[in-house]
N, C-alpha and C. Protein backbone atom coordinates (compact mmCIF):
# COMPACT_ATOMS: atom_id res chain seq x y z
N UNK A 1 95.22 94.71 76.32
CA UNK A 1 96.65 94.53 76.45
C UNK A 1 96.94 93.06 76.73
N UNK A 2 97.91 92.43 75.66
CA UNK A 2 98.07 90.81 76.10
C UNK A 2 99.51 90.63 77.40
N UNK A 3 99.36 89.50 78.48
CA UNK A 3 100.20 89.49 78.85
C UNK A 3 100.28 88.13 79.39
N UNK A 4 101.39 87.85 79.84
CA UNK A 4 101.73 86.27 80.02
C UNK A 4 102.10 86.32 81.05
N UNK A 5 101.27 85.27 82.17
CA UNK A 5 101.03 84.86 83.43
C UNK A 5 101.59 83.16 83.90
N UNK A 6 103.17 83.60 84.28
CA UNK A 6 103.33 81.96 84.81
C UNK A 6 103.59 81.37 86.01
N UNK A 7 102.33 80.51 85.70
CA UNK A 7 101.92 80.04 87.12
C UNK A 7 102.81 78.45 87.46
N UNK A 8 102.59 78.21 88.55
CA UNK A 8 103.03 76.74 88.63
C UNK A 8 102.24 75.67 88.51
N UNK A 9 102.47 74.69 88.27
CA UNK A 9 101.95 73.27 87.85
C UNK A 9 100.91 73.34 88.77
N UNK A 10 100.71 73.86 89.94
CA UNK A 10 99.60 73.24 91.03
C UNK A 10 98.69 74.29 90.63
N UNK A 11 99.24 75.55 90.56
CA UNK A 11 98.41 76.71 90.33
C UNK A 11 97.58 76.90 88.92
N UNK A 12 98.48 75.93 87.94
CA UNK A 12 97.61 76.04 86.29
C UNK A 12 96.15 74.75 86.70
N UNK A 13 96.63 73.94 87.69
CA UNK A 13 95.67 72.60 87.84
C UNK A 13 94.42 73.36 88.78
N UNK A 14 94.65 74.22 89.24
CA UNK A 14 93.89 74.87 90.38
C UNK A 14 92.98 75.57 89.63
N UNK A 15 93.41 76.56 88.51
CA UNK A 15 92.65 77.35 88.14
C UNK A 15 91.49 76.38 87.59
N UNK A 16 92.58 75.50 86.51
CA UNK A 16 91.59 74.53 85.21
C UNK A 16 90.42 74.25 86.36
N UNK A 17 90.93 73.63 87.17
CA UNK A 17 89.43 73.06 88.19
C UNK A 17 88.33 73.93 88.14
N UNK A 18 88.48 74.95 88.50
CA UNK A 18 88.05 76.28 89.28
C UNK A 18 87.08 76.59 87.71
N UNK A 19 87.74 76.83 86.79
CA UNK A 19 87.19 77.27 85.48
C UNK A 19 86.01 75.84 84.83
N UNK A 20 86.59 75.05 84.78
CA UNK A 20 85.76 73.86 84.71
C UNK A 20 84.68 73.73 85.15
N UNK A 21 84.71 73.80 86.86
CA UNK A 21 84.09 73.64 87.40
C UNK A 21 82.52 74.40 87.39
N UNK A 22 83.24 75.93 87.05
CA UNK A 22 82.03 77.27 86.85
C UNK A 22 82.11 77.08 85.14
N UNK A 23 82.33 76.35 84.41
CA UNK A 23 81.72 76.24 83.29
C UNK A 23 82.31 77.97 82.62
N UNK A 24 83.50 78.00 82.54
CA UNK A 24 84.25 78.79 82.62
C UNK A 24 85.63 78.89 81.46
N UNK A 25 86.10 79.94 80.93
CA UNK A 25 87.79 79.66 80.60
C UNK A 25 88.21 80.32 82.09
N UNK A 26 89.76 79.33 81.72
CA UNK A 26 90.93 79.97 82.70
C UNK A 26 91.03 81.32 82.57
N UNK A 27 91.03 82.00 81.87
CA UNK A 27 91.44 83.59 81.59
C UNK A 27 89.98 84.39 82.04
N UNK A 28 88.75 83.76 82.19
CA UNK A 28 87.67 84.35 82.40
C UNK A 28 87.89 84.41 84.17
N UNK A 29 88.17 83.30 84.41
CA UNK A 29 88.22 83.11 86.29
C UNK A 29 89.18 83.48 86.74
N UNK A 30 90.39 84.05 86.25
CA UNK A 30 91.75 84.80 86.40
C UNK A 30 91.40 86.00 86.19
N UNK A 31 91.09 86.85 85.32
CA UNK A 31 90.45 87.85 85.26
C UNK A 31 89.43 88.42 86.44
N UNK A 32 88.54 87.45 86.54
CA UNK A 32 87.88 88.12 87.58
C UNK A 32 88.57 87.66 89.27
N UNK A 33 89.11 87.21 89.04
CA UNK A 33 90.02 86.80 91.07
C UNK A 33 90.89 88.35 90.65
N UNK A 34 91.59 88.38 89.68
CA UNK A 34 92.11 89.92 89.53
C UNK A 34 91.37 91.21 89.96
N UNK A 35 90.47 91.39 89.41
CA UNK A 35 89.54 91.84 89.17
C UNK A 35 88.65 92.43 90.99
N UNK A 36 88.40 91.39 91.51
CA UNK A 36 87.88 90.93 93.25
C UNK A 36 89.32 91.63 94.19
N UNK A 37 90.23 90.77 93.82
CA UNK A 37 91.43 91.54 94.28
C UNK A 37 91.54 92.81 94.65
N UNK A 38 92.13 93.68 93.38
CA UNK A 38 91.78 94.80 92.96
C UNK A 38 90.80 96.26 93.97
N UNK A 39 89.98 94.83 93.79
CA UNK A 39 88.73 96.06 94.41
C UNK A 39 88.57 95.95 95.89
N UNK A 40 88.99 94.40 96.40
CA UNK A 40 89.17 94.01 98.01
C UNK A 40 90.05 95.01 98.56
N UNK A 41 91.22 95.61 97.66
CA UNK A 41 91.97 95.99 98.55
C UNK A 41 92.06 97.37 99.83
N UNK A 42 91.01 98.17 99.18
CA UNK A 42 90.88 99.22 100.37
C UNK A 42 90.32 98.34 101.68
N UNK A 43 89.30 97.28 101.91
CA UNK A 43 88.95 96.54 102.97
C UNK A 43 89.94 96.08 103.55
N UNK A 44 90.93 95.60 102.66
CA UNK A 44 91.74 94.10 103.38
C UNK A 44 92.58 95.64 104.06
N UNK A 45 92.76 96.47 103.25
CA UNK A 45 94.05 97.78 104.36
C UNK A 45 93.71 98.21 105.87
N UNK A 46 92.35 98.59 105.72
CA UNK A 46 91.15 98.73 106.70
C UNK A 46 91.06 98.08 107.87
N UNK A 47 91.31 96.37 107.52
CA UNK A 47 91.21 95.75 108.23
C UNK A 47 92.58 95.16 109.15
N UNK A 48 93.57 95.25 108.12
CA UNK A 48 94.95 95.28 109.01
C UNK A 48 95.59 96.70 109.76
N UNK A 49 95.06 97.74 109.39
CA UNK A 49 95.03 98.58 110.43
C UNK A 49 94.45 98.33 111.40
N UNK A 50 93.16 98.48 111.23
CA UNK A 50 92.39 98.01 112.63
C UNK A 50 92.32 96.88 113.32
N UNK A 51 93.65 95.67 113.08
CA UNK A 51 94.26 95.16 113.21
C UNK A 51 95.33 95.20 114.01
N UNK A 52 96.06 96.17 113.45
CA UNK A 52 97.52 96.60 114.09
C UNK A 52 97.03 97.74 115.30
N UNK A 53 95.66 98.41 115.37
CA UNK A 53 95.62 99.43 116.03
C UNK A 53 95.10 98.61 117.76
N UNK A 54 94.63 97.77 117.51
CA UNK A 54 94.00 96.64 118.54
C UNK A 54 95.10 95.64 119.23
N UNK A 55 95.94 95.22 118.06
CA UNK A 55 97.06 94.28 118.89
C UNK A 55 98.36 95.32 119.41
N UNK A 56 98.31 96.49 118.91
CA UNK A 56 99.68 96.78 119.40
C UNK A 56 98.92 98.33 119.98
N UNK A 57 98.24 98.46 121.09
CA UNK A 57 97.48 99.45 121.58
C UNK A 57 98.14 100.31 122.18
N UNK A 58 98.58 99.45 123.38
CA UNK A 58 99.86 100.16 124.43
C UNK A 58 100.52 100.25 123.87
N UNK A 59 101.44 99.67 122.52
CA UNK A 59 102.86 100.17 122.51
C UNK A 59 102.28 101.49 121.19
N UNK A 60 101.23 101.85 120.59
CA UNK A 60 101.24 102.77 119.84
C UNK A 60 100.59 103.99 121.06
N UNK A 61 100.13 103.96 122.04
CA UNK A 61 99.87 104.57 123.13
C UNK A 61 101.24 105.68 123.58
N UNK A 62 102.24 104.23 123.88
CA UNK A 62 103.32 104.76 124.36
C UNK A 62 104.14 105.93 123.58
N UNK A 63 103.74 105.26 122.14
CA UNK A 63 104.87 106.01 121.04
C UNK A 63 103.90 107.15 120.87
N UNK A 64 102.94 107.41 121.20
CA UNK A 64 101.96 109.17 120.81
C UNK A 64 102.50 109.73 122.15
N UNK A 65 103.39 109.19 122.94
CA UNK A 65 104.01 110.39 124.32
C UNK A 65 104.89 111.27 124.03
């Protein structure tokens, strides 16, 4: 499926680096940060729960009364 991704001036210079750099296309190293994303996300949820369950202890304490 083709689709068109617009980024900003810092963000098209960021990738080129990034792709360059790993001897890479832009669409290969966009693809896969997608890709990492994607799959990070059950951790990153995981981790802001157990996040929110640690900083706000007492007041979720209070609210199970």
């Amino acid at each position: 499926m083709a689709m068109n991704l617009r980024l900003t001036e810092a963000e098209t210079e960021a990738l080129r680096a990034k792709a360059e750099q790993e001897g890479r296309s832009m669409q290969e190293v966009a693809r896969t940060a997608i890709s990492q994303y994607v799959a990070d996300r059950p951790a990153r949820l995981r981790a802001a729960i157990d996040r929110v369950q640690v900083e706000d202890a007492e007041l979720l304490d209070r609210l199970s009364k």
